[in-house]
C-alpha atoms as a PDB file:
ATOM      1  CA  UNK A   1      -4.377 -19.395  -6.135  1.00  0.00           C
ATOM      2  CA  UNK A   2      -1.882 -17.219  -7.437  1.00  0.00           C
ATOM      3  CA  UNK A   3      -2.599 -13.305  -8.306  1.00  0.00           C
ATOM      4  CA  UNK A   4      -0.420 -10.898  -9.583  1.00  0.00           C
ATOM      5  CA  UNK A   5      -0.821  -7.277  -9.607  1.00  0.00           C
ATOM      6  CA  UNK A   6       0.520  -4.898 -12.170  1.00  0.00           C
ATOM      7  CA  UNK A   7       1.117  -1.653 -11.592  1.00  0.00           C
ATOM      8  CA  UNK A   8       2.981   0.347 -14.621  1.00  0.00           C
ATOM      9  CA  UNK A   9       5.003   3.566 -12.984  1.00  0.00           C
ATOM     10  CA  UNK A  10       6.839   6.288 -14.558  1.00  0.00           C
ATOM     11  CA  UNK A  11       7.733   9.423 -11.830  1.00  0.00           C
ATOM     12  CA  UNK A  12       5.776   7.921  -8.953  1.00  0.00           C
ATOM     13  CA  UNK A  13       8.232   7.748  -6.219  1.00  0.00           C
ATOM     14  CA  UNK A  14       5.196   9.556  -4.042  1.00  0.00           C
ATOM     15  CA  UNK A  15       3.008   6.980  -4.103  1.00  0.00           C
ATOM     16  CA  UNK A  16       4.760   3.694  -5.191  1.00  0.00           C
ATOM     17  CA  UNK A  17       6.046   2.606  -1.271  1.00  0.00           C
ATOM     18  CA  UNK A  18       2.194   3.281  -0.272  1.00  0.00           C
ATOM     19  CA  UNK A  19       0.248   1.699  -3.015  1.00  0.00           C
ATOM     20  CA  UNK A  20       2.297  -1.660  -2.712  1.00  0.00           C
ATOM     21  CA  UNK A  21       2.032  -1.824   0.986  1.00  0.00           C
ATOM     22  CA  UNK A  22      -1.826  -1.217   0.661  1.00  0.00           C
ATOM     23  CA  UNK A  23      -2.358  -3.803  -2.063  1.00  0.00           C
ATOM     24  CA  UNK A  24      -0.417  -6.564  -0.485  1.00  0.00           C
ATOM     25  CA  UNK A  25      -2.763  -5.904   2.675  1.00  0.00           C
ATOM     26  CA  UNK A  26      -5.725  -7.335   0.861  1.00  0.00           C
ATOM     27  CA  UNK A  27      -5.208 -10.962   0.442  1.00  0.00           C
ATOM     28  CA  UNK A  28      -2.072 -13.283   1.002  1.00  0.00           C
ATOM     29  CA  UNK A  29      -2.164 -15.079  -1.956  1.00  0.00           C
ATOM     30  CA  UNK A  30      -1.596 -11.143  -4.089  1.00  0.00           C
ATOM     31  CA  UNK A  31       1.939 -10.352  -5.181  1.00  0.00           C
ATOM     32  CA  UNK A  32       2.974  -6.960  -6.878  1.00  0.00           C
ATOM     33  CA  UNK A  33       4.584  -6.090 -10.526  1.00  0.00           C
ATOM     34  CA  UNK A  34       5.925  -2.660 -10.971  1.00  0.00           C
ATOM     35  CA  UNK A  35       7.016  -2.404 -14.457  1.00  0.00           C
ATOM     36  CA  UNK A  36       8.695   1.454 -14.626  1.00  0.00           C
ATOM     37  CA  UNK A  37       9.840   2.927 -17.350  1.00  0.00           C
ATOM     38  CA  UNK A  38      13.245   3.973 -15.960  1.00  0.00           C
ATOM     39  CA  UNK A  39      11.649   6.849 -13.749  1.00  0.00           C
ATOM     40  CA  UNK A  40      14.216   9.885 -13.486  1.00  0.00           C
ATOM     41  CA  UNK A  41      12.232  10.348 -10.275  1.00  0.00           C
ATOM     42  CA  UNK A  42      13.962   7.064  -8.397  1.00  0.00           C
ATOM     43  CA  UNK A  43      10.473   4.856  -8.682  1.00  0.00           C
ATOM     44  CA  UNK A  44      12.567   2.008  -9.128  1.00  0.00           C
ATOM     45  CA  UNK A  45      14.918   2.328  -6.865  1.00  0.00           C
ATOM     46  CA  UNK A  46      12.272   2.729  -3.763  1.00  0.00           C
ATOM     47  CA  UNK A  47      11.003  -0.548  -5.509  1.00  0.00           C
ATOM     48  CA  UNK A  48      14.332  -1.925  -4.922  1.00  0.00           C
ATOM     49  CA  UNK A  49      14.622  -1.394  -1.441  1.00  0.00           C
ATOM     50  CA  UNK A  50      11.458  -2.943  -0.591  1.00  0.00           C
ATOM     51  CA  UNK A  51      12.087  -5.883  -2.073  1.00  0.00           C
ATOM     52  CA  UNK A  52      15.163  -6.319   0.327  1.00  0.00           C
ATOM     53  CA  UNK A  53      12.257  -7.055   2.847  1.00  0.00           C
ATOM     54  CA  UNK A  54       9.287  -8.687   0.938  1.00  0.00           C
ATOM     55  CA  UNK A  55       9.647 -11.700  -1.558  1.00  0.00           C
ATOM     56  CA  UNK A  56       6.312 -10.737  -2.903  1.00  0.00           C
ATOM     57  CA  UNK A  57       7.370  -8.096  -4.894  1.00  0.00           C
ATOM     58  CA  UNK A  58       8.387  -7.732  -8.685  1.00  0.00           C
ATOM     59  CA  UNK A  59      10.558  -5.671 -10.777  1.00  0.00           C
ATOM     60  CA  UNK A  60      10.467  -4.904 -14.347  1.00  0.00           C
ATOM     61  CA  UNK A  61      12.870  -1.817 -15.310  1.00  0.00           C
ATOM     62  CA  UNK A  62      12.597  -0.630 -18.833  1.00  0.00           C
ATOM     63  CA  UNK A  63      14.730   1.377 -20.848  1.00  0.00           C
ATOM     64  CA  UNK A  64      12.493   4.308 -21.408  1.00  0.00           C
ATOM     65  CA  UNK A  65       8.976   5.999 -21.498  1.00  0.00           C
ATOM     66  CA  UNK A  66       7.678   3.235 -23.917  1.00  0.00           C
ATOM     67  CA  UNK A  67       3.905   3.335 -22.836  1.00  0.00           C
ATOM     68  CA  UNK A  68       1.302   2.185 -20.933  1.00  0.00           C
ATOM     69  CA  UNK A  69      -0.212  -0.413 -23.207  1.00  0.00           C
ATOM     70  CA  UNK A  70       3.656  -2.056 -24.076  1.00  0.00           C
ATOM     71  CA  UNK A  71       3.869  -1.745 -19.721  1.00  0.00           C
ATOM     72  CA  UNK A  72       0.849  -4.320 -19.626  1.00  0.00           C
ATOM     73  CA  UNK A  73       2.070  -6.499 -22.191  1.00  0.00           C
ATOM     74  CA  UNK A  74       5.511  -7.354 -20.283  1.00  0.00           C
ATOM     75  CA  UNK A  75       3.666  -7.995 -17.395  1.00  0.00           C
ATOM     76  CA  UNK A  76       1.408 -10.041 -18.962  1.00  0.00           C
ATOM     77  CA  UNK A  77       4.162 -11.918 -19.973  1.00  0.00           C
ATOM     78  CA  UNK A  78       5.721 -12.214 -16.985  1.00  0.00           C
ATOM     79  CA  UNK A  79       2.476 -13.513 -14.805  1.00  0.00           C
ATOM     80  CA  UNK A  80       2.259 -15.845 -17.143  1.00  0.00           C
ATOM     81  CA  UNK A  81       5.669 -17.036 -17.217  1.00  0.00           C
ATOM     82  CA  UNK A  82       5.573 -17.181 -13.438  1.00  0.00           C
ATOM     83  CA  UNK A  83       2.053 -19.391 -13.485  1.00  0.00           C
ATOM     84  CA  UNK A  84       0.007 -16.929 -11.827  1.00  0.00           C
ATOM     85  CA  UNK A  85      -3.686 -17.725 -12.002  1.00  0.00           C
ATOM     86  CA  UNK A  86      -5.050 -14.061 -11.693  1.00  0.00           C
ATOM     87  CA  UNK A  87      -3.465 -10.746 -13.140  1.00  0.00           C
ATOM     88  CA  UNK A  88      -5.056  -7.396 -12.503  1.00  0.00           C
ATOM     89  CA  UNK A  89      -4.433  -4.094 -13.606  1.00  0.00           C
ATOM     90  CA  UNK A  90      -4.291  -1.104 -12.015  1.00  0.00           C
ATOM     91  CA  UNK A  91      -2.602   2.735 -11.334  1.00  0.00           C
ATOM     92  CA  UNK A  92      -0.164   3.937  -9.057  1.00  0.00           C
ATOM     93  CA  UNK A  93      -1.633   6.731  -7.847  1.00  0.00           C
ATOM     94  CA  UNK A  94      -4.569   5.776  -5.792  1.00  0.00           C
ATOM     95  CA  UNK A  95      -7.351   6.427  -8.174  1.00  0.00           C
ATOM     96  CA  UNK A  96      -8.034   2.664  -8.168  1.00  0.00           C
ATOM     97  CA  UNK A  97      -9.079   1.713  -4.730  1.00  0.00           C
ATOM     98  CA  UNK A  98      -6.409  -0.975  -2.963  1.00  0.00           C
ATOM     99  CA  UNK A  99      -9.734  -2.178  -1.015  1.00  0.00           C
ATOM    100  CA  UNK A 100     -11.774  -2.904  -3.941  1.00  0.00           C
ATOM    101  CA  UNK A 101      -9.585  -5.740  -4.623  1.00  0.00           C
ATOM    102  CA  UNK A 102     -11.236  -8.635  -2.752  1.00  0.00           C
ATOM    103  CA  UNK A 103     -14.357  -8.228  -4.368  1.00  0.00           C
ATOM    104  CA  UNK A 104     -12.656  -8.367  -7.459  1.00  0.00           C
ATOM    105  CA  UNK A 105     -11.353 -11.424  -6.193  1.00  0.00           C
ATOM    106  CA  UNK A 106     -14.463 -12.698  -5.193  1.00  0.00           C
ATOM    107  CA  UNK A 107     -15.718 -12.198  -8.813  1.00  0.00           C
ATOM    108  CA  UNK A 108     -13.092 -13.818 -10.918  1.00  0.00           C
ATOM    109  CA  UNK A 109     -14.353 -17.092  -9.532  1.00  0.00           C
ATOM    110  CA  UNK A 110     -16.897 -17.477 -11.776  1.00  0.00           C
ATOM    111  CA  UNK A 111     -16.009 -15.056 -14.444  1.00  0.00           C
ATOM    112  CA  UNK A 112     -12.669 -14.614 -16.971  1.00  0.00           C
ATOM    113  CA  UNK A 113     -12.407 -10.985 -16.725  1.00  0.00           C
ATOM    114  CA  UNK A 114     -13.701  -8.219 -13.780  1.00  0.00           C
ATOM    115  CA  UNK A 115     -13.784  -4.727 -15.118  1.00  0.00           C
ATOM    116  CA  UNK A 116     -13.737  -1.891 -11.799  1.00  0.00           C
ATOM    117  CA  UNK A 117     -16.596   0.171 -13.474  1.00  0.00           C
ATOM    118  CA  UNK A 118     -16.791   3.947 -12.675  1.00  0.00           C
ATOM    119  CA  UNK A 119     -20.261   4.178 -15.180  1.00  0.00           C
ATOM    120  CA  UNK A 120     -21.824   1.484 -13.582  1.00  0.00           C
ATOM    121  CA  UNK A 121     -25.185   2.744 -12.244  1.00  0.00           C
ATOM    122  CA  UNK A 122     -23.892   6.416 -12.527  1.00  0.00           C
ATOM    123  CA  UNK A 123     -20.856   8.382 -12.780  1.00  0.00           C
ATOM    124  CA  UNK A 124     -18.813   7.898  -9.980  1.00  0.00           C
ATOM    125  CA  UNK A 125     -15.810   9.818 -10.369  1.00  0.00           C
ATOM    126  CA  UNK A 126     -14.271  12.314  -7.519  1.00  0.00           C
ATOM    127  CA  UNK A 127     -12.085  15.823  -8.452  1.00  0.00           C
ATOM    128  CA  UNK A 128     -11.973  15.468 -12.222  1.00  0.00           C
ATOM    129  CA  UNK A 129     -12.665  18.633 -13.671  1.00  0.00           C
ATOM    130  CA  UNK A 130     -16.167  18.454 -15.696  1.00  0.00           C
ATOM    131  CA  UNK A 131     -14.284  18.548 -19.204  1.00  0.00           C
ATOM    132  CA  UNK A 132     -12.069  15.518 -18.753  1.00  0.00           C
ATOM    133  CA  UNK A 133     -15.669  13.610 -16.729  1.00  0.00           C
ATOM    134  CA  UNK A 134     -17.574  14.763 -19.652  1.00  0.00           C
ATOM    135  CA  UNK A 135     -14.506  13.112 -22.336  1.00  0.00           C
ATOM    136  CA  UNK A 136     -14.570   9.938 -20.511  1.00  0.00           C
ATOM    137  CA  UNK A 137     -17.974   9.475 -20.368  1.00  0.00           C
ATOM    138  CA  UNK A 138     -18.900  10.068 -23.881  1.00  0.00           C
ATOM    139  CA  UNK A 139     -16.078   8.562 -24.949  1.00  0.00           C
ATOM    140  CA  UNK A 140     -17.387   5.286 -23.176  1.00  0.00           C
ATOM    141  CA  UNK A 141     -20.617   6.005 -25.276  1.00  0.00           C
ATOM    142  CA  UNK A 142     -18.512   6.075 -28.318  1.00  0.00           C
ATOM    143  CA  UNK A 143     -16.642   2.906 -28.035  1.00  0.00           C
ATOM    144  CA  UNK A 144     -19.898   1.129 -27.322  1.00  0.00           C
ATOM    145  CA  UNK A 145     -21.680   2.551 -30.131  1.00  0.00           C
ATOM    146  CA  UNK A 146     -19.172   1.665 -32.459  1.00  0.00           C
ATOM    147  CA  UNK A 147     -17.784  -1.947 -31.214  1.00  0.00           C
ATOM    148  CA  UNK A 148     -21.102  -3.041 -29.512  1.00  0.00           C
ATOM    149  CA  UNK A 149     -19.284  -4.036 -26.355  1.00  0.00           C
ATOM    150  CA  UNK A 150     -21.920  -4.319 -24.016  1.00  0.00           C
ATOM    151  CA  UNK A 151     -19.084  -2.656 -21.542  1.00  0.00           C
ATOM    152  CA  UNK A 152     -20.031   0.558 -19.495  1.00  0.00           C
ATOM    153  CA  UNK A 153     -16.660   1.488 -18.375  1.00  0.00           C
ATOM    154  CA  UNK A 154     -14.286   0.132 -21.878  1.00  0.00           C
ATOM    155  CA  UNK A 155     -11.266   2.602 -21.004  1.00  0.00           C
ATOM    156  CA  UNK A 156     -11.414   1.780 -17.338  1.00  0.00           C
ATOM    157  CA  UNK A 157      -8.308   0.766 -15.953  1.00  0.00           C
ATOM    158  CA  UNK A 158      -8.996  -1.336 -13.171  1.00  0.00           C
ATOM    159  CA  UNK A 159      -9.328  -4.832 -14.311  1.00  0.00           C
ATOM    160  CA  UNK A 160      -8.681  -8.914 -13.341  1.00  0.00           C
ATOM    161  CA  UNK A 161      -8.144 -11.290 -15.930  1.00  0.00           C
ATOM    162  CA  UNK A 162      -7.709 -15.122 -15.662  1.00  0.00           C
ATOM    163  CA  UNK A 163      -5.256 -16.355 -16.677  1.00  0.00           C
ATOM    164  CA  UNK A 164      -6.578 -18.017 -20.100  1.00  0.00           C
ATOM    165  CA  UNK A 165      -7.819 -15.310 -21.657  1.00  0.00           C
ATOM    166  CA  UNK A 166      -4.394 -13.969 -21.487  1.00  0.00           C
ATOM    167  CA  UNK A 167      -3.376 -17.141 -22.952  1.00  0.00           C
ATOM    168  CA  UNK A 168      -5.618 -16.950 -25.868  1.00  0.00           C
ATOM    169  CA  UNK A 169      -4.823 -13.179 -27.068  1.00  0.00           C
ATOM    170  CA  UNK A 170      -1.681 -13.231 -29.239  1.00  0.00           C
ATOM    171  CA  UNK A 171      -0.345 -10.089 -27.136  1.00  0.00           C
ATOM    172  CA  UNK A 172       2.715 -10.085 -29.653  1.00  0.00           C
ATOM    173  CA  UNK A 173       0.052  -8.069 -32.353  1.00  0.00           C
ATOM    174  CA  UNK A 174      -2.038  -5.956 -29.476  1.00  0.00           C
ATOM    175  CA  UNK A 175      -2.602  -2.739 -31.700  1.00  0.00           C
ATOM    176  CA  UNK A 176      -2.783   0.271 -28.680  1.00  0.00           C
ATOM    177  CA  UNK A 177      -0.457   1.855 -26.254  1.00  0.00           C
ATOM    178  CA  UNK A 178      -2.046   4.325 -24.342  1.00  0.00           C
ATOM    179  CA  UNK A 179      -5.407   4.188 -22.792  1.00  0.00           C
ATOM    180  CA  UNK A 180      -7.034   2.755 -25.853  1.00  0.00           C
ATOM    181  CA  UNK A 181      -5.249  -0.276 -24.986  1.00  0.00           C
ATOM    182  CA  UNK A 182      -7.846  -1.176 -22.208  1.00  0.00           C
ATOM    183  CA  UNK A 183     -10.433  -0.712 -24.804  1.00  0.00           C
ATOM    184  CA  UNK A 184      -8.426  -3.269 -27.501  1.00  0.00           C
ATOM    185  CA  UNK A 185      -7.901  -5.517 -24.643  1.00  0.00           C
ATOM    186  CA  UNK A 186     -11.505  -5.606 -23.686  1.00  0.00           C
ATOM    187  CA  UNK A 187     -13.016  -6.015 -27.367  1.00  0.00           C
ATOM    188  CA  UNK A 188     -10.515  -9.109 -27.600  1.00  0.00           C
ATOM    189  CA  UNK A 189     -11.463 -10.556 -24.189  1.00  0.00           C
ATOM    190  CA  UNK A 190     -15.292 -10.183 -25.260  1.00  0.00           C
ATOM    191  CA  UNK A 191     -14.701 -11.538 -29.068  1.00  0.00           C
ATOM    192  CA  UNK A 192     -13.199 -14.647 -28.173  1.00  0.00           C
ATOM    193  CA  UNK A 193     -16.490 -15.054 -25.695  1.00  0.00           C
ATOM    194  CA  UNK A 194     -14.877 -14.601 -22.413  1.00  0.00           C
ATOM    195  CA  UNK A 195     -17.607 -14.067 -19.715  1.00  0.00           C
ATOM    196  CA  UNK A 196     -16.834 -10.451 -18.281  1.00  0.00           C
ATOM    197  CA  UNK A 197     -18.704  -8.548 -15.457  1.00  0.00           C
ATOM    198  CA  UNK A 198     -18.353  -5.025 -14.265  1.00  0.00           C
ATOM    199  CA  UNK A 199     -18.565  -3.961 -10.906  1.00  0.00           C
ATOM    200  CA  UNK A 200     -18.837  -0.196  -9.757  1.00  0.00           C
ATOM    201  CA  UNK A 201     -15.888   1.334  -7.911  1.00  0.00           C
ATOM    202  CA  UNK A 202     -15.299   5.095  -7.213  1.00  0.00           C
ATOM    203  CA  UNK A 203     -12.718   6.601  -9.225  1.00  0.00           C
ATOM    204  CA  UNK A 204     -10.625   9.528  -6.841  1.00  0.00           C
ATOM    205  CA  UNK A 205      -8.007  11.595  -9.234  1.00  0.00           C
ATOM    206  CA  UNK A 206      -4.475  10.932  -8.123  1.00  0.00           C
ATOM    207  CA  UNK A 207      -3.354  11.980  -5.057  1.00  0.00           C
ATOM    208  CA  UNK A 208       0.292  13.243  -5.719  1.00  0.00           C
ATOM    209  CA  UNK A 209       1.921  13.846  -9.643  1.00  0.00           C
ATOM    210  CA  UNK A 210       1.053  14.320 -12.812  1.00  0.00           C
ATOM    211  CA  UNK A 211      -1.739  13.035 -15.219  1.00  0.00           C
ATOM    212  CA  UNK A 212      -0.260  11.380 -18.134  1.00  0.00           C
ATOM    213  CA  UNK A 213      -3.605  11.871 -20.091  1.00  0.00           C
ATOM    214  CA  UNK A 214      -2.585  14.300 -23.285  1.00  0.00           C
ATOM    215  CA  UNK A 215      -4.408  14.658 -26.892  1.00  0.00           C
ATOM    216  CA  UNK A 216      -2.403  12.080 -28.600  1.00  0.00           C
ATOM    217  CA  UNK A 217      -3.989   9.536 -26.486  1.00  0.00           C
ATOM    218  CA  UNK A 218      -7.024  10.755 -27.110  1.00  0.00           C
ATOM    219  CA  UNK A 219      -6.383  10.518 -30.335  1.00  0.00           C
ATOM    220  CA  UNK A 220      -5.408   7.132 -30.709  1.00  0.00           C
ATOM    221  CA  UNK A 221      -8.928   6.137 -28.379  1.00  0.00           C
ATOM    222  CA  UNK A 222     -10.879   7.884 -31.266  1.00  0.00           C
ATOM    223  CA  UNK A 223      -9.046   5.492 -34.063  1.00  0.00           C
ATOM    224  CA  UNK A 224      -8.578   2.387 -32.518  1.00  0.00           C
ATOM    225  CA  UNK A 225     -12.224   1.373 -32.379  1.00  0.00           C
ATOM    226  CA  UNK A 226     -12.512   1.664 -35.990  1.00  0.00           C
ATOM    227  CA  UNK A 227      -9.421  -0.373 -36.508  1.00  0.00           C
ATOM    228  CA  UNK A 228     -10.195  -3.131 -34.184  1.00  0.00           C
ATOM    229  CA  UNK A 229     -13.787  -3.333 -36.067  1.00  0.00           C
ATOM    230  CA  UNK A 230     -12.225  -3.128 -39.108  1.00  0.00           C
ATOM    231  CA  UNK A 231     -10.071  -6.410 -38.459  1.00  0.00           C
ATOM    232  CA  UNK A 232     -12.906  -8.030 -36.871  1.00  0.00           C
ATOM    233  CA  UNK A 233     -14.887  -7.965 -40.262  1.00  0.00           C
ATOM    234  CA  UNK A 234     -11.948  -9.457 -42.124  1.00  0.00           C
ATOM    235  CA  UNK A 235     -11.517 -12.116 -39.424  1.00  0.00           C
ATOM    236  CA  UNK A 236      -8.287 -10.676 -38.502  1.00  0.00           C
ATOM    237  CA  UNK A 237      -9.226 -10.258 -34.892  1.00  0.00           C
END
């Protein structure tokens, strides 16, 4: 068993030495992919050094800020390239639980993708203020109203995917690049009849740095739904 986790960066020299330390403590099959976007803050240059000590870390530097969703995708590309069996997603900054991971491990056994749910049961999300809670969680309401995922978390970004269903979406024509990405990748993963369970984690707002949340992403969220349903009735999706 091979796992991969990807971990997109741009200005997180504060927590990237920490959060690939703590993931590579979970299991010793996991391995690490920071794909940064050419950080002005030296992210991948602390990368660089650790990887003087530790084979089981990855490197992809791009050219610029190109987005979270085009981050994934050259990952993606990569695990697969490199044959690993499981890929996960997931932040830089701490709000996704290094400890969770096993479970999530656990999980993918006998499932294609594992979704780290913060809806799941309740709302469990720590030192958001209530305006951006109250976005997320009706805009989880949305997507499911609209699509008919039967997903309580569809913009979460915590996530482990085998490796075929990675194999089976054409990620040349994914449609997204910010955070409704995890919602196109999700409505993909559940057309093509992948099995996909959620499991509740606790979301805890970044410890160190800056949110790259902004309106234009929440744009794009509000649009992409529409579009991916849209392609879905013509049997372009």
């Amino acid at each position: 068993m091979k796992a991969l986790v990807i971990i997109p960066t741009y200005n997180e020299a504060d927590n990237v030495s920490a959060i690939i330390d703590e993931v590579l403590k979970q299991d010793k099959n996991l391995e690490v992919l920071i794909v940064d976007d050419n950080s002005p803050d030296g992210t991948s240059e602390i990368v660089e050094k650790k990887q003087l000590k530790r084979k089981k870390i990855h490197l992809l530097k791009r050219a610029g800020k190109m987005g979270l969703g085009s981050a994934y995708v050259a990952g993606f590309k990569y695990a697969l390239e490199q044959n690993f069996d499981y890929i996960f997603e997931m932040d830089a900054d701490f709000s996704h639980d290094p400890a969770v991971i096993p479970d999530m491990l656990e999980e993918i056994k006998d499932n294609d993708l594992v979704i780290g749910s913060r809806y799941l049961g309740g709302i469990n999300v720590v030192n958001w203020p209530l305006r951006r809670l109250m976005l997320s969680f009706f805009a989880a309401h949305y997507v499911r109203f609209i699509t008919g995922m039967p997903i309580n978390d569809p913009t979460g970004g915590f996530k482990c995917f085998r490796r075929k269903v990675l194999e089976t979406i054409d990620l040349d024509k994914i449609l997204a690049d910010g955070y409704s990405f995890q919602i196109e990748m999700n409505f993909r993963t559940w057309r093509s009849k992948f099995k996909i369970k959620e499991i509740p984690i606790v979301f805890t707002d970044r410890r160190s740095g800056q949110s790259k949340m902004s309106k234009k992403i929440v744009r794009e969220a509000v649009l992409v739904v529409w579009k991916l349903q849209f392609l879905h009735l013509k049997k372009k999706l």
